[in-house]
N, C-alpha and C. Protein backbone atom coordinates (compact mmCIF):
# COMPACT_ATOMS: atom_id res chain seq x y z
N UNK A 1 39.43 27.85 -5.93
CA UNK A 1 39.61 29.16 -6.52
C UNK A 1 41.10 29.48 -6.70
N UNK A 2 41.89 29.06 -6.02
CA UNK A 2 43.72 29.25 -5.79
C UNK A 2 43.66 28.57 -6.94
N UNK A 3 43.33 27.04 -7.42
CA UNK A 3 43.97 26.66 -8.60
C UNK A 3 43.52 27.21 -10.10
N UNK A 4 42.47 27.70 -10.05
CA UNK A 4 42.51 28.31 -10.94
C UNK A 4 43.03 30.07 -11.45
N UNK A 5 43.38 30.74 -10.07
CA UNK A 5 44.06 31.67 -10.15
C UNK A 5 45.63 31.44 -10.78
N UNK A 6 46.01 30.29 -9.99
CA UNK A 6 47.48 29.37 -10.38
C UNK A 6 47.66 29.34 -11.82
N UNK A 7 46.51 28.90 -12.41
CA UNK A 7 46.54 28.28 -13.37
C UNK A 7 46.61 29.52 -15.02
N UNK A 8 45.40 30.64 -14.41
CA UNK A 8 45.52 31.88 -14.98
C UNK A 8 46.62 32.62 -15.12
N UNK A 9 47.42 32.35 -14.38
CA UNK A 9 48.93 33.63 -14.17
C UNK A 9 49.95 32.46 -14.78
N UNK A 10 49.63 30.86 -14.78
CA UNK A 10 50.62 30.63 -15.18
C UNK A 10 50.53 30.66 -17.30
N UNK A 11 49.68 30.53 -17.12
CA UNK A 11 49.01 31.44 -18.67
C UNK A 11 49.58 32.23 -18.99
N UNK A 12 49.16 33.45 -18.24
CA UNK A 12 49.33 35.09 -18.51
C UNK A 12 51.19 34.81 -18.65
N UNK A 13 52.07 34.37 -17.75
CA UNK A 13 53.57 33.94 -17.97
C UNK A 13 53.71 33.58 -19.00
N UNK A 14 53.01 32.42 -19.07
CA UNK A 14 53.46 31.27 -20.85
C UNK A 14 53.25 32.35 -21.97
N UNK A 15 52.20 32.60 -22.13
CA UNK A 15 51.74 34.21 -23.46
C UNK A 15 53.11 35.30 -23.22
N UNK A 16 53.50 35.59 -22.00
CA UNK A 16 54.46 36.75 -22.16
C UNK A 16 55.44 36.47 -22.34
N UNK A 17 56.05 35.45 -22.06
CA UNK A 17 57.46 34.44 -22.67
C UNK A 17 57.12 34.63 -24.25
N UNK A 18 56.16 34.30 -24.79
CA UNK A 18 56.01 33.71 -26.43
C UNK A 18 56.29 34.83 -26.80
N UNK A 19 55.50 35.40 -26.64
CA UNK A 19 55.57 37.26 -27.19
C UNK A 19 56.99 37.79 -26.79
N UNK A 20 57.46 37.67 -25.93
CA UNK A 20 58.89 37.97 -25.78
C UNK A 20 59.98 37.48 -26.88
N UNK A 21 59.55 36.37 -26.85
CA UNK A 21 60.68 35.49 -27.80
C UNK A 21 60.43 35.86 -28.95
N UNK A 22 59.16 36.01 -29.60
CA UNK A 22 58.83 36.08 -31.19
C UNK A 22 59.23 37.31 -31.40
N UNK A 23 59.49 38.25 -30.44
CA UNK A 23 59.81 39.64 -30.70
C UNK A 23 61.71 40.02 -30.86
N UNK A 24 62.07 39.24 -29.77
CA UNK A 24 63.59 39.44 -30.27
C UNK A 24 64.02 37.93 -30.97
N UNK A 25 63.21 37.35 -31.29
CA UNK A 25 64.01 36.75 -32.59
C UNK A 25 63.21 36.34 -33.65
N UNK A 26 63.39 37.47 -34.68
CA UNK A 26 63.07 37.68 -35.78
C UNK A 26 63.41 36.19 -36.90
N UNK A 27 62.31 35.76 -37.74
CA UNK A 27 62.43 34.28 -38.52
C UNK A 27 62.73 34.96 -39.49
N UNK A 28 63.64 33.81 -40.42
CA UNK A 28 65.14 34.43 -41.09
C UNK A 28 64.32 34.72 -43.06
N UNK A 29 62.85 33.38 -42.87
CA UNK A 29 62.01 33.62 -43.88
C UNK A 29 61.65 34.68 -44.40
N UNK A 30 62.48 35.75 -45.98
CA UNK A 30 61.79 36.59 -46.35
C UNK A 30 61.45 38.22 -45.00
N UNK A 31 62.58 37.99 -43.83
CA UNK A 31 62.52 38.94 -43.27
C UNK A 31 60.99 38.77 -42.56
N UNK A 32 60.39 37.98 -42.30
CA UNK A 32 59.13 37.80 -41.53
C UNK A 32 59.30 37.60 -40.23
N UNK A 33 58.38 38.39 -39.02
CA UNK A 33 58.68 37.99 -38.02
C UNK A 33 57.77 37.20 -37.47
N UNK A 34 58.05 36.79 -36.04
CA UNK A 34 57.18 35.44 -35.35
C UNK A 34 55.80 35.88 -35.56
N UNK A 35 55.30 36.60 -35.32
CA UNK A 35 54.21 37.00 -35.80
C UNK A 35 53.37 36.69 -36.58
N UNK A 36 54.25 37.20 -37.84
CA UNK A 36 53.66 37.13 -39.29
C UNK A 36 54.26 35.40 -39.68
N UNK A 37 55.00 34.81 -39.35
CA UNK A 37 55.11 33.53 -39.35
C UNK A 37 54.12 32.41 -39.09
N UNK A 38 53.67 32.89 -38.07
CA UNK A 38 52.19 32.43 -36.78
C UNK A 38 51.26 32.33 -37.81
N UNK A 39 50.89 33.85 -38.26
CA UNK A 39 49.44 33.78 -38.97
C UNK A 39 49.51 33.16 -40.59
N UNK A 40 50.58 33.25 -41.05
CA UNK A 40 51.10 32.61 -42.90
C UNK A 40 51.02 31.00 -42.14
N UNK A 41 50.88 30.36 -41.04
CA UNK A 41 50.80 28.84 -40.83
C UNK A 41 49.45 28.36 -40.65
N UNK A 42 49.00 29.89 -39.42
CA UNK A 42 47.32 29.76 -39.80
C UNK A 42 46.88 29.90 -41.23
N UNK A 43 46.90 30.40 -41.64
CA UNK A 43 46.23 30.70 -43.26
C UNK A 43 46.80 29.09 -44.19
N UNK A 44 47.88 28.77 -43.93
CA UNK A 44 48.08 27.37 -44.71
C UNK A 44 47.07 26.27 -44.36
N UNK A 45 47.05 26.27 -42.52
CA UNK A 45 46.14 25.27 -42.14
C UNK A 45 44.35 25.66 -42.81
N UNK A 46 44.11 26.78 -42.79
CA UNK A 46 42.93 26.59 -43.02
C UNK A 46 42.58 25.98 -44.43
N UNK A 47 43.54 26.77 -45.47
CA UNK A 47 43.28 26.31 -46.75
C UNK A 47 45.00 25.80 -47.38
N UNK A 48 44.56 24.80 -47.28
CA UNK A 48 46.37 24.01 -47.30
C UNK A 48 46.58 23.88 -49.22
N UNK A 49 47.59 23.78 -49.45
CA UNK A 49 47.98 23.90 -50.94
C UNK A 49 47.75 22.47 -50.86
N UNK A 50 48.42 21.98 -52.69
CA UNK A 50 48.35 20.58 -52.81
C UNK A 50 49.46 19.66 -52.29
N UNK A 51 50.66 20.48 -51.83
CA UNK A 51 51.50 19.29 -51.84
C UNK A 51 50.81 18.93 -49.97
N UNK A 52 50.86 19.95 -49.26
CA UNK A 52 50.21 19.89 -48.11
C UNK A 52 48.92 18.53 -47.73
N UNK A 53 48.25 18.51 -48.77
CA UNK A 53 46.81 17.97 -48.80
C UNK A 53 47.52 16.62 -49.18
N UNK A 54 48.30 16.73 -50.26
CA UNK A 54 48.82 15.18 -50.71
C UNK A 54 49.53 14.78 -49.17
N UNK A 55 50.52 15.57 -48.34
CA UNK A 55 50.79 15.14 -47.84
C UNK A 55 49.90 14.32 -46.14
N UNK A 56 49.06 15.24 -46.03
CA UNK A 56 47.66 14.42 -44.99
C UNK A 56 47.35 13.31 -45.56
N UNK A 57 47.39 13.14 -46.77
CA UNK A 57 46.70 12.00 -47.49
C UNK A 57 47.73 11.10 -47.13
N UNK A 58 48.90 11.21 -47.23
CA UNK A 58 50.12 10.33 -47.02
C UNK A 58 49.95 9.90 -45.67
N UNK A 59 49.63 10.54 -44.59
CA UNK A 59 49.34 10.58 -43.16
C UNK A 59 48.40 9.39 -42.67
N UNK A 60 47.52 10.02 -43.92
CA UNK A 60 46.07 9.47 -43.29
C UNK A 60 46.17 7.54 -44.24
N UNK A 61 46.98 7.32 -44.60
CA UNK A 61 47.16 6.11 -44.98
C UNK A 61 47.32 4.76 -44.46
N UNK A 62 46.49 3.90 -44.46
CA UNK A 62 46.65 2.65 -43.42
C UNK A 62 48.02 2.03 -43.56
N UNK A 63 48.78 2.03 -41.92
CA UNK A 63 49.88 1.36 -42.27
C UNK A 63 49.95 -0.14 -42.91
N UNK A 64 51.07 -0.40 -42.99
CA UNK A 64 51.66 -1.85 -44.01
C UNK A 64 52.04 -2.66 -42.64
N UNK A 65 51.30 -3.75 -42.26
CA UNK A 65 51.35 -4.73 -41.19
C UNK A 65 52.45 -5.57 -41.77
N UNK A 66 53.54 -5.64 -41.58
CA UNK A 66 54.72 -6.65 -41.85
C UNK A 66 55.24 -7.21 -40.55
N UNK A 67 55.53 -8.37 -41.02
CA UNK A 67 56.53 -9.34 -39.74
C UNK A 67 57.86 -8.83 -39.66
N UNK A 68 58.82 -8.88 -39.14
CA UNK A 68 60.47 -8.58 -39.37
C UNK A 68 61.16 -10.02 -40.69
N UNK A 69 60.08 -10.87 -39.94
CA UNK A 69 60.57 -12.26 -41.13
C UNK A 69 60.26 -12.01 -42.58
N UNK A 70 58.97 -11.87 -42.72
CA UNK A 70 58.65 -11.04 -43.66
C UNK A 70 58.87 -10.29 -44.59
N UNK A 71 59.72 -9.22 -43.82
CA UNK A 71 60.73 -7.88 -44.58
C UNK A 71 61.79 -8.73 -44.87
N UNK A 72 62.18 -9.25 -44.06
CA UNK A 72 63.89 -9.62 -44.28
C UNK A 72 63.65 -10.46 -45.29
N UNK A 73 62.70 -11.94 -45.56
CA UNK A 73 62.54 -12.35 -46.70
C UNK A 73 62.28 -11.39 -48.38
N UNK A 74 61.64 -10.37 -47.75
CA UNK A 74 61.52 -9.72 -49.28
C UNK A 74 62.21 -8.68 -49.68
N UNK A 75 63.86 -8.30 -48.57
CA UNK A 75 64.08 -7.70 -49.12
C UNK A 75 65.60 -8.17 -49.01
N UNK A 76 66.00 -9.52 -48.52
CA UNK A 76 67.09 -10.21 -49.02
C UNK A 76 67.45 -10.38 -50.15
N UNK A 77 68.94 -9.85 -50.15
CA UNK A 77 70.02 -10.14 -51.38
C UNK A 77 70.19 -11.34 -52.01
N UNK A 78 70.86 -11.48 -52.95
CA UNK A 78 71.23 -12.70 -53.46
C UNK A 78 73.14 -12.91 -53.51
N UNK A 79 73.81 -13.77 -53.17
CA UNK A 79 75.10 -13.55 -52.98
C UNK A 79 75.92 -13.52 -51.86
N UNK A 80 76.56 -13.16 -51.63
CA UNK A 80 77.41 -13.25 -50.62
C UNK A 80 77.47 -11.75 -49.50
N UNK A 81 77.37 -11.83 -48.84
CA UNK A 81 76.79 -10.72 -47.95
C UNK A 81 78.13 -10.21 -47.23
N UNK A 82 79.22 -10.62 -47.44
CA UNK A 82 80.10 -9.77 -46.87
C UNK A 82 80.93 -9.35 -48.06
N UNK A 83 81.55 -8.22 -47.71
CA UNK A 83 82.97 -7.46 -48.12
C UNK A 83 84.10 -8.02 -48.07
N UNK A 84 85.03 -8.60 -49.08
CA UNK A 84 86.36 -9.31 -49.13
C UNK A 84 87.27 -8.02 -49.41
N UNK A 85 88.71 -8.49 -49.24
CA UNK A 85 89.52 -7.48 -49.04
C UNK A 85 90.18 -7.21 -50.91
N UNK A 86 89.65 -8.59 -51.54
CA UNK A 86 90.33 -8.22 -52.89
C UNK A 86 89.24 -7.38 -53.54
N UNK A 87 88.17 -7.92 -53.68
CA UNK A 87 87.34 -6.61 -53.91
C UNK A 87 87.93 -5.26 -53.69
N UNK A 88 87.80 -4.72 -52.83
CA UNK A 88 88.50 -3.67 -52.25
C UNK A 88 90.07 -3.11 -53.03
N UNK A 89 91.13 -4.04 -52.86
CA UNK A 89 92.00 -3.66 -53.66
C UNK A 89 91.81 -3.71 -55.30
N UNK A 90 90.73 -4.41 -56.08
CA UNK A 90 90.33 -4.20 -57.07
C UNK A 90 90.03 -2.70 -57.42
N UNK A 91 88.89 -1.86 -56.69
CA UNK A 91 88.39 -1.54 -56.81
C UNK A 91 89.27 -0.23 -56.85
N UNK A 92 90.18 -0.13 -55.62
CA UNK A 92 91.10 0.87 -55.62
C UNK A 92 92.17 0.70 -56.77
N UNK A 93 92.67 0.25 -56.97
CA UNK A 93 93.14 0.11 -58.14
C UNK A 93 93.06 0.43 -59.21
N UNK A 94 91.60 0.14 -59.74
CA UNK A 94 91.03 0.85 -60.93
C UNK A 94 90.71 1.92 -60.59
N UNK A 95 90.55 2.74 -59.51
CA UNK A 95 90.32 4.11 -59.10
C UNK A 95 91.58 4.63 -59.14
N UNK A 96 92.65 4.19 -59.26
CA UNK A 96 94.18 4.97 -59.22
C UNK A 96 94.43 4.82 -60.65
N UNK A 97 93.91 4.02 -61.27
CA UNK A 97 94.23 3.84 -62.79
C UNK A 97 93.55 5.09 -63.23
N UNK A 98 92.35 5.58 -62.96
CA UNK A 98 91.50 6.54 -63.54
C UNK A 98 91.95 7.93 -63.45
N UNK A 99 92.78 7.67 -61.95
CA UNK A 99 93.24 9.12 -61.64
C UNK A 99 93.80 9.25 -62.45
N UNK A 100 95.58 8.46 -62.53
CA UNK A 100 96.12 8.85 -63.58
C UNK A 100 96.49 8.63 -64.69
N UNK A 101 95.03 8.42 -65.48
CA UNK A 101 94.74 8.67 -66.70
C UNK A 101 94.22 10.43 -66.86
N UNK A 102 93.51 10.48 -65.96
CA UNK A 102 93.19 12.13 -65.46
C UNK A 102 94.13 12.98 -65.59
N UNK A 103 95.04 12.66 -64.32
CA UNK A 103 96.03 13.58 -64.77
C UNK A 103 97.20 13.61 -65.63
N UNK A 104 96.90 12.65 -66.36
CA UNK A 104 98.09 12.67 -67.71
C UNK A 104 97.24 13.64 -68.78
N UNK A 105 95.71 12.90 -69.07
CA UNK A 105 95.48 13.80 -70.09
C UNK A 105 95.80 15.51 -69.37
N UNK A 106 95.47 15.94 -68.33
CA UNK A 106 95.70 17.13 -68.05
C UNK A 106 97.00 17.59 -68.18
N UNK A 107 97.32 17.24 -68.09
CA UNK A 107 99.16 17.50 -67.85
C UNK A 107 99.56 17.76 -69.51
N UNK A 108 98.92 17.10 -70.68
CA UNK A 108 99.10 16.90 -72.21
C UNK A 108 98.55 18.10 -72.97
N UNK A 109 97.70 18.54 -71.98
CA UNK A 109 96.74 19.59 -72.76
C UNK A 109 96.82 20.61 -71.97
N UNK A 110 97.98 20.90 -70.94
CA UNK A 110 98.35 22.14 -70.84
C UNK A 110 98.06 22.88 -69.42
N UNK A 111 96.81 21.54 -68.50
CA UNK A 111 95.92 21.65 -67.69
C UNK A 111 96.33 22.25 -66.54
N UNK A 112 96.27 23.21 -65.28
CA UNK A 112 96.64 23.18 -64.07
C UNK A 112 96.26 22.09 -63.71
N UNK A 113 96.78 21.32 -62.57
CA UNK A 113 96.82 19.71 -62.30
C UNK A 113 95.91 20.12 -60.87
N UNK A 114 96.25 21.14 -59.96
CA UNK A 114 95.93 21.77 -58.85
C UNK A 114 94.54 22.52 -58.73
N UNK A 115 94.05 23.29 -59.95
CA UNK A 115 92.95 23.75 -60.20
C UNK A 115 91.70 23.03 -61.06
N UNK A 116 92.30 21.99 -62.03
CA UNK A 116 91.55 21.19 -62.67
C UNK A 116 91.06 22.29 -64.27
């Protein structure tokens, strides 16, 4: 009989915490509070929209049994798998070329260089 008295009050606690909390902090949704938050989630669950339903369906989908060998075979590159450093200075390079081509035309046509 103690554990289920235990068990009742520790209830009656858990419910007065919730209600406490949903009350001083108001959800930022449309000015709705915990409350009205609670029951707009009940009302979705009972009758769920479509993206909702598509998304159970997504849920309820048998997973894809793959090996790690498997994946890595089908979703290996072709080429060289690392990063070289001329790449890199290529790349910057033609990115400094672009800038200032940028800011020349700006500068020609009158442009703030600072504001764009």
């Amino acid at each position: 009989m103690l554990v289920v008295m235990v068990v009742l009050v520790s209830l009656a606690v858990a419910a007065a915490v919730l209600v406490g909390v949903s009350v001083t902090t108001e959800h930022e949704r449309d000015g709705e509070s915990g409350w009205q938050a609670f029951r707009r989630g009940l009302r979705a669950r009972r009758h769920p929209d479509e993206v909702q339903r598509e998304a159970a369906r997504a849920a309820a989908a048998d997973p894809v049994d793959l090996s790690l060998a498997d994946f890595l075979r089908a979703t290996a590159s072709a080429g060289d798998g690392y990063l070289h450093p001329d790449e890199i200075t290529e790349d910057l390079q033609r990115a400094r070329e672009r800038a200032a081509q940028v800011l020349r035309a700006r500068r020609e046509h009158g442009g703030d260089v600072a504001t764009g």
